[in-house]
N, C-alpha and C. Protein backbone atom coordinates (compact mmCIF):
# COMPACT_ATOMS: atom_id res chain seq x y z
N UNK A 1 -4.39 47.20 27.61
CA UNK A 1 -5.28 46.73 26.56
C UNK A 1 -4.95 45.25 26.28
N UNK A 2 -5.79 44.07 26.67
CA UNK A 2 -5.74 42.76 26.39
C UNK A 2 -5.17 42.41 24.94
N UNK A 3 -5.72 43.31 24.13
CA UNK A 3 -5.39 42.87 22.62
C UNK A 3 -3.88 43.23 22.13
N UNK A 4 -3.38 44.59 22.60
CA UNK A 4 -2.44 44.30 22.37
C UNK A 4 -1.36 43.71 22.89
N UNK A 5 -1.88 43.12 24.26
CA UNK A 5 -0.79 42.50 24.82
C UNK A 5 -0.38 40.91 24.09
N UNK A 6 -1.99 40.57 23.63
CA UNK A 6 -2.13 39.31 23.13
C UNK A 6 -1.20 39.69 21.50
N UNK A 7 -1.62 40.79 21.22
CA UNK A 7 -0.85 41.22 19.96
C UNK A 7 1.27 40.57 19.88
N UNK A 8 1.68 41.75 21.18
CA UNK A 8 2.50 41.67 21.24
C UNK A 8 3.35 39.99 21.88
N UNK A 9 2.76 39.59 22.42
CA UNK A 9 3.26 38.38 22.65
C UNK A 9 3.83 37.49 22.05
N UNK A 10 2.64 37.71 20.47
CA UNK A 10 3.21 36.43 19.74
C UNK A 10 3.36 36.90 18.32
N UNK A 11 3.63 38.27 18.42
CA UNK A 11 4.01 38.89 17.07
C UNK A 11 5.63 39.09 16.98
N UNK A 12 6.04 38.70 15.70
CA UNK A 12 7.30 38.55 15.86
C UNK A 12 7.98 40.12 16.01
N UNK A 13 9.31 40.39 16.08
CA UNK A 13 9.77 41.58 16.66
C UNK A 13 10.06 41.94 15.02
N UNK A 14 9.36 42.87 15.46
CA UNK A 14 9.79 43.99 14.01
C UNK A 14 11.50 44.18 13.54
N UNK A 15 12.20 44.50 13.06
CA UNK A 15 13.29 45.21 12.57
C UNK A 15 12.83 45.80 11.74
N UNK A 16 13.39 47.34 12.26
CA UNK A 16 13.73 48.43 11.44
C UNK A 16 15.21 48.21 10.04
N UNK A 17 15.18 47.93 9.53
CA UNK A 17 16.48 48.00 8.44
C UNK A 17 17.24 49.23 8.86
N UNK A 18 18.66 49.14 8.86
CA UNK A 18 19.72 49.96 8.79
C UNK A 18 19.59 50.76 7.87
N UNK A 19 19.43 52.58 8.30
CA UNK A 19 19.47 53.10 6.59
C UNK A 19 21.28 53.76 6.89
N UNK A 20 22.18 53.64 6.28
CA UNK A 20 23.10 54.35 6.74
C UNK A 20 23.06 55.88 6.41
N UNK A 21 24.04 56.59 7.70
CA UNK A 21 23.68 58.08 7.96
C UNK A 21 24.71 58.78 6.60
N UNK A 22 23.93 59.10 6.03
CA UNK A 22 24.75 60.81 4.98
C UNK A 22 24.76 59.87 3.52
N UNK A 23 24.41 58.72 3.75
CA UNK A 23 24.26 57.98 2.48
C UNK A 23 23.08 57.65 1.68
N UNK A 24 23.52 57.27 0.23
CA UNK A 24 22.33 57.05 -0.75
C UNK A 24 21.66 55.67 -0.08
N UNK A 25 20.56 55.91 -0.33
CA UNK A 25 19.62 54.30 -0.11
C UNK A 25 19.76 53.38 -1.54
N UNK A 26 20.40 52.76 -1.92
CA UNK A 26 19.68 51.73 -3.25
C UNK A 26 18.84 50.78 -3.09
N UNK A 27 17.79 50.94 -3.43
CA UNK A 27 16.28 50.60 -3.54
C UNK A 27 16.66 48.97 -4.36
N UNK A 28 16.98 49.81 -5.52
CA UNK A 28 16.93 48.73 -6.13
C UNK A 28 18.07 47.40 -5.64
N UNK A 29 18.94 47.57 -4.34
CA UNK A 29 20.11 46.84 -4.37
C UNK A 29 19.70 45.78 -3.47
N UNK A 30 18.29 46.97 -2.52
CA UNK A 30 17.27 46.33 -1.48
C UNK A 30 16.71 45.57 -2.30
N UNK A 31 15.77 45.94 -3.48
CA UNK A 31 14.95 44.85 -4.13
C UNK A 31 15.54 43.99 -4.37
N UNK A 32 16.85 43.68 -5.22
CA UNK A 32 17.56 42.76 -5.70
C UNK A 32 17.87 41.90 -4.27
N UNK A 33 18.26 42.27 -3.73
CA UNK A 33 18.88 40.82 -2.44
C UNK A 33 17.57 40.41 -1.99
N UNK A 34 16.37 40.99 -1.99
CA UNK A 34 15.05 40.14 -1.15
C UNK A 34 15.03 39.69 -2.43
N UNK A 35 14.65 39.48 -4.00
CA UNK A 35 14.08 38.32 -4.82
C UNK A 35 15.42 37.64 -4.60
N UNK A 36 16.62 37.57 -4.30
CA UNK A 36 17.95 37.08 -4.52
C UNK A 36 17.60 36.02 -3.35
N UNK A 37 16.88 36.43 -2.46
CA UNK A 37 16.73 35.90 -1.19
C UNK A 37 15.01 34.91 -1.20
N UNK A 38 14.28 35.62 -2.13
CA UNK A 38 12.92 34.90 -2.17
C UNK A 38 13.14 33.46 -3.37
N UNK A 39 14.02 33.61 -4.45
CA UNK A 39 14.75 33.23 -4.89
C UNK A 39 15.09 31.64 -4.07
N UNK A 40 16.29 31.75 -3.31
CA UNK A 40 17.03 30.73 -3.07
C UNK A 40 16.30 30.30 -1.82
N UNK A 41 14.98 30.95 -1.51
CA UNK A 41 13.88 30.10 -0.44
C UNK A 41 13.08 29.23 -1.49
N UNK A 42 12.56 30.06 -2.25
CA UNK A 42 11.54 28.67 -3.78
C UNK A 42 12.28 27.69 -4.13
N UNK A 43 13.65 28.02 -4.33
CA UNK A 43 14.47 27.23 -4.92
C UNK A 43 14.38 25.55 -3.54
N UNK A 44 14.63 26.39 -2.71
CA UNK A 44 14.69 25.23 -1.10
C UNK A 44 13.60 24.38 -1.44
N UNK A 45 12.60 25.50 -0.91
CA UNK A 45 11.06 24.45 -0.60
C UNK A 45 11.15 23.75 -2.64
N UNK A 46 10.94 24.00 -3.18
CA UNK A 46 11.17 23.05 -4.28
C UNK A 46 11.39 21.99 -4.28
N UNK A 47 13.19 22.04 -3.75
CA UNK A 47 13.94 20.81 -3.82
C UNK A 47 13.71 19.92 -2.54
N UNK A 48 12.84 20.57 -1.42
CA UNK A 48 12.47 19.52 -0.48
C UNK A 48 10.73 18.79 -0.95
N UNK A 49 9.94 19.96 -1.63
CA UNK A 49 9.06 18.78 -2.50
C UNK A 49 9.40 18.08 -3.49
N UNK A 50 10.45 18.14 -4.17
CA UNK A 50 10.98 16.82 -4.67
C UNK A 50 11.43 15.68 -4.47
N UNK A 51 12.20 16.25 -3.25
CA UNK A 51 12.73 15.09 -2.18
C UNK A 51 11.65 14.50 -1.65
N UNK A 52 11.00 14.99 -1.00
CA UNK A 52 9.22 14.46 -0.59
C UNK A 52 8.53 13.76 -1.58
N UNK A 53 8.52 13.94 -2.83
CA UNK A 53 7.67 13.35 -3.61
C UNK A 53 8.56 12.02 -4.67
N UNK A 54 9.78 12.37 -4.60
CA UNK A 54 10.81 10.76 -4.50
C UNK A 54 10.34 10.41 -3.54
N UNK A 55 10.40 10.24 -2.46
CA UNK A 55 9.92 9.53 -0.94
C UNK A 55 9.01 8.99 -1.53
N UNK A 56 7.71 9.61 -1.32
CA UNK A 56 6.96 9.16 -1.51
C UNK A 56 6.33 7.83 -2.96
N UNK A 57 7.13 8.52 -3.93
CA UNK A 57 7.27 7.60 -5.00
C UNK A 57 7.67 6.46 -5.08
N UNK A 58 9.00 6.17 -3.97
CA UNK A 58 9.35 4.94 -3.82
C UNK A 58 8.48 3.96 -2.92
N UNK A 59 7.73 4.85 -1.45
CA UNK A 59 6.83 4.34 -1.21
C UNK A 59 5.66 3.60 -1.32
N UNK A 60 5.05 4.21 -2.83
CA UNK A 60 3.96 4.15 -3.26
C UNK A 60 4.80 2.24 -4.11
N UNK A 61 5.85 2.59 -4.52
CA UNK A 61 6.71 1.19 -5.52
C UNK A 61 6.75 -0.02 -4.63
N UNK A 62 6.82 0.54 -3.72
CA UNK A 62 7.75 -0.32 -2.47
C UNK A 62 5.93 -1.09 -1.60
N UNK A 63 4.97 -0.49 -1.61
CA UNK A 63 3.67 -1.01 -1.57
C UNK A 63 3.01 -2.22 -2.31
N UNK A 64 3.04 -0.85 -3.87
CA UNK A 64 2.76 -2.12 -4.94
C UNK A 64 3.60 -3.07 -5.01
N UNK A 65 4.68 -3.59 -4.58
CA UNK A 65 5.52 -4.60 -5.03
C UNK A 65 4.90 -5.70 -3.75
N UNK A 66 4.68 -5.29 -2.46
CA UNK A 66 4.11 -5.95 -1.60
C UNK A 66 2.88 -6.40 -1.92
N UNK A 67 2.47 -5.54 -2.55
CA UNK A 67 0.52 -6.14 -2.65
C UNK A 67 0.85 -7.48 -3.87
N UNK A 68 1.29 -6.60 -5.02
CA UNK A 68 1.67 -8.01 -6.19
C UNK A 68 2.48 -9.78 -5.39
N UNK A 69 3.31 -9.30 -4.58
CA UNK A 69 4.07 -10.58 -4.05
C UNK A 69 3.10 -10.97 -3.12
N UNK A 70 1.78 -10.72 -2.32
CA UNK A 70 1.06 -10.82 -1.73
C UNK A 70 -0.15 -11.82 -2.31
N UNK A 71 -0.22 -11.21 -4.10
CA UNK A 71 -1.29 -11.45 -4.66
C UNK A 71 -0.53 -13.21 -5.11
N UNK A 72 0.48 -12.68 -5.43
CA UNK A 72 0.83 -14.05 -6.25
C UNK A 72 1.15 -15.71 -5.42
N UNK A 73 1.68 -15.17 -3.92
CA UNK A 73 1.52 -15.92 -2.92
C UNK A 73 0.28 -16.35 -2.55
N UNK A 74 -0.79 -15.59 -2.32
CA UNK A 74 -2.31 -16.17 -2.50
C UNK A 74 -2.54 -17.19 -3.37
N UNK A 75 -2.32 -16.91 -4.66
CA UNK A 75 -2.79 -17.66 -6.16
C UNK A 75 -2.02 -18.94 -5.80
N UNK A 76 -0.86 -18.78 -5.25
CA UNK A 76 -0.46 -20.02 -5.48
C UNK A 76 -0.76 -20.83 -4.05
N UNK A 77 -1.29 -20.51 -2.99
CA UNK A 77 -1.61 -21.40 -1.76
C UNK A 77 -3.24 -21.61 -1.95
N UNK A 78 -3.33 -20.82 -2.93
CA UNK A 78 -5.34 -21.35 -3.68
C UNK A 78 -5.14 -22.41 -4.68
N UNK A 79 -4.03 -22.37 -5.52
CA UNK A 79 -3.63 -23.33 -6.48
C UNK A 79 -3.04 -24.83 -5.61
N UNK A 80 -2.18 -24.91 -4.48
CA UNK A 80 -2.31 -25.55 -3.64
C UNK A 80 -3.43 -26.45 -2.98
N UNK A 81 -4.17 -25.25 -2.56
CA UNK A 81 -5.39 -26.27 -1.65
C UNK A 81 -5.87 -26.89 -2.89
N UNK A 82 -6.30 -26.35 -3.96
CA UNK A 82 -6.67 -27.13 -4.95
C UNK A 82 -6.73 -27.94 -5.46
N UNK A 83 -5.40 -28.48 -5.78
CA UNK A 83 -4.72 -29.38 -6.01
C UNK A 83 -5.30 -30.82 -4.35
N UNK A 84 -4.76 -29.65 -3.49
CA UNK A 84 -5.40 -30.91 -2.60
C UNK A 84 -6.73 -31.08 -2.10
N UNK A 85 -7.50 -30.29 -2.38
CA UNK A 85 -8.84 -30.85 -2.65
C UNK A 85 -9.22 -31.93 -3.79
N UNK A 86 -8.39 -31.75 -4.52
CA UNK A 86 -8.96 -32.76 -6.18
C UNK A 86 -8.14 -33.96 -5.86
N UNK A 87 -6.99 -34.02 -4.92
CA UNK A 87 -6.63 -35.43 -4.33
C UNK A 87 -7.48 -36.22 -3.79
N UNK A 88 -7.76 -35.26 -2.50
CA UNK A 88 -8.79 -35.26 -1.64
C UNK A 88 -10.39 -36.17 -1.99
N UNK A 89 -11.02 -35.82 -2.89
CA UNK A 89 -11.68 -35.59 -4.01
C UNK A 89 -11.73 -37.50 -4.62
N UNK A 90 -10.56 -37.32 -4.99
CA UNK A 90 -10.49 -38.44 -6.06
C UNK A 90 -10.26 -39.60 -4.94
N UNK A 91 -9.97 -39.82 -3.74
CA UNK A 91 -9.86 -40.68 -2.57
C UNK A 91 -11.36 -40.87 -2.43
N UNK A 92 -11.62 -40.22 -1.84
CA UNK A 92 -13.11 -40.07 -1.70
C UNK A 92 -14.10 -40.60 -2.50
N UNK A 93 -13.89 -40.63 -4.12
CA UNK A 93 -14.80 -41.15 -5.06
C UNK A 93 -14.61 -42.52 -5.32
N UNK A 94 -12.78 -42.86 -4.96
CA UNK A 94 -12.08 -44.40 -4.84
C UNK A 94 -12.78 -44.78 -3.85
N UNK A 95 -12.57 -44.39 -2.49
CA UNK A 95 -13.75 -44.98 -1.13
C UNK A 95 -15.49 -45.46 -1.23
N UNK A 96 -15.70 -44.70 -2.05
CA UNK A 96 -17.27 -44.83 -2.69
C UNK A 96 -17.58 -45.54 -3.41
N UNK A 97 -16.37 -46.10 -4.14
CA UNK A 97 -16.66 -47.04 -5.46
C UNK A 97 -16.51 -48.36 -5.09
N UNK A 98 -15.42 -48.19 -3.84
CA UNK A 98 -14.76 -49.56 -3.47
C UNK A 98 -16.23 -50.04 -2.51
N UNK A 99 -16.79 -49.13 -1.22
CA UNK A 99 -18.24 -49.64 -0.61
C UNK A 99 -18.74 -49.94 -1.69
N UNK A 100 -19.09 -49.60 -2.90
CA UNK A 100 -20.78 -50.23 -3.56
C UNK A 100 -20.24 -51.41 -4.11
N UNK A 101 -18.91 -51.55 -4.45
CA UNK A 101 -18.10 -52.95 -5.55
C UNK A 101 -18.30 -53.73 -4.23
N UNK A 102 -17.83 -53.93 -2.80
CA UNK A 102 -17.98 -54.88 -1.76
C UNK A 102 -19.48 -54.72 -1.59
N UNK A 103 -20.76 -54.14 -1.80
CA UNK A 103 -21.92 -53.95 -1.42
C UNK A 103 -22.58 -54.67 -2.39
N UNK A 104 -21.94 -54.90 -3.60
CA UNK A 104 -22.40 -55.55 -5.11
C UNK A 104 -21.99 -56.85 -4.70
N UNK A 105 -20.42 -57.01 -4.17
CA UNK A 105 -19.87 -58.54 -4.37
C UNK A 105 -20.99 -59.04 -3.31
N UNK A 106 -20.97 -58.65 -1.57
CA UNK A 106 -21.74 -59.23 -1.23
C UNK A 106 -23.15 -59.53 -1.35
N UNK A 107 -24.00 -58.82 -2.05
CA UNK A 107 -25.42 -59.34 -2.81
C UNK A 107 -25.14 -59.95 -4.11
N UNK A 108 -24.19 -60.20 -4.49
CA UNK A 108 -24.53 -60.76 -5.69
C UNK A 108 -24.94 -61.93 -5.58
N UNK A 109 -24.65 -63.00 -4.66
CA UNK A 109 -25.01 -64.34 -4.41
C UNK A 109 -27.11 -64.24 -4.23
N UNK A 110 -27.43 -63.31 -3.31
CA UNK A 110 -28.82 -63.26 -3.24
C UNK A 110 -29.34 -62.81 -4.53
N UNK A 111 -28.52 -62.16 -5.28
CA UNK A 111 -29.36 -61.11 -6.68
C UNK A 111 -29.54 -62.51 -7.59
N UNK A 112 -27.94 -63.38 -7.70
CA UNK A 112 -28.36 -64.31 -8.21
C UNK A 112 -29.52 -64.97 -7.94
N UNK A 113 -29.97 -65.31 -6.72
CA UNK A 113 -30.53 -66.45 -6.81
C UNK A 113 -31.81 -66.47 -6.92
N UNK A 114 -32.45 -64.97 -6.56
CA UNK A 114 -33.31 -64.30 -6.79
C UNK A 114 -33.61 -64.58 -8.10
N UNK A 115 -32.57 -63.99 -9.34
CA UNK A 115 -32.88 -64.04 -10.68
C UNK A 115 -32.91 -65.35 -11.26
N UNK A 116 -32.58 -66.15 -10.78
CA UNK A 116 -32.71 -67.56 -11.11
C UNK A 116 -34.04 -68.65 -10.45
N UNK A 117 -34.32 -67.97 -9.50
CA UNK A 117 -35.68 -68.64 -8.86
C UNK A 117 -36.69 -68.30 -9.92
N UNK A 118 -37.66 -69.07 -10.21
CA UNK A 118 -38.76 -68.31 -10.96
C UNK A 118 -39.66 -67.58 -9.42
């Protein structure tokens, strides 16, 4: 039968529990060691999602601290160009002022004479 072969393959192997021969069974000594035992498995997986979720917590710290030192390095290479644009800027408006002052000095002789001709 395919199924149970597929069954048996990957089903784990049963154990029968030991009952000992001419003796009492305690049930309850059975119940007590499996929660004793379900017990100190919750207790495990617990303390490894805690451990997991410290991990992760510092991760999540250890991000934001990159994005903030990220942000503030930006601000200040925008505060930078800035600065050298408004250098930039103010050269530029000196260059412009200085052409029309030489563009003035040299017509002024014709503006004069213009304004003085009737």
């Amino acid at each position: 039968n395919p199924v149970m072969l597929y069954f048996r393959a990957f089903a784990p192997p049963i154990t029968v529990p030991k009952i000992p021969e001419g003796d009492k069974v305690d049930f309850d000594d059975i119940q007590k060691k499996r929660q004793e035992k379900d017990l100190t498995e919750l207790q495990s997986l617990i303390e490894a999602h805690f451990i997991q979720r410290k991990k992760d917590e510092e991760e999540l710290i250890a991000l934001v601290n990159r994005i903030e030192k990220r942000r503030a390095e930006r601000a200040e290479q925008q505060r930078i160009r800035a600065e050298q644009e408004k250098e930039r800027q103010v050269r530029f408006d000196l260059g412009e002022k200085l052409k029309r002052q030489k563009y003035d000095v040299s017509t002024l002789p014709r503006d004069v004479h213009v304004a003085i001709a009737p």
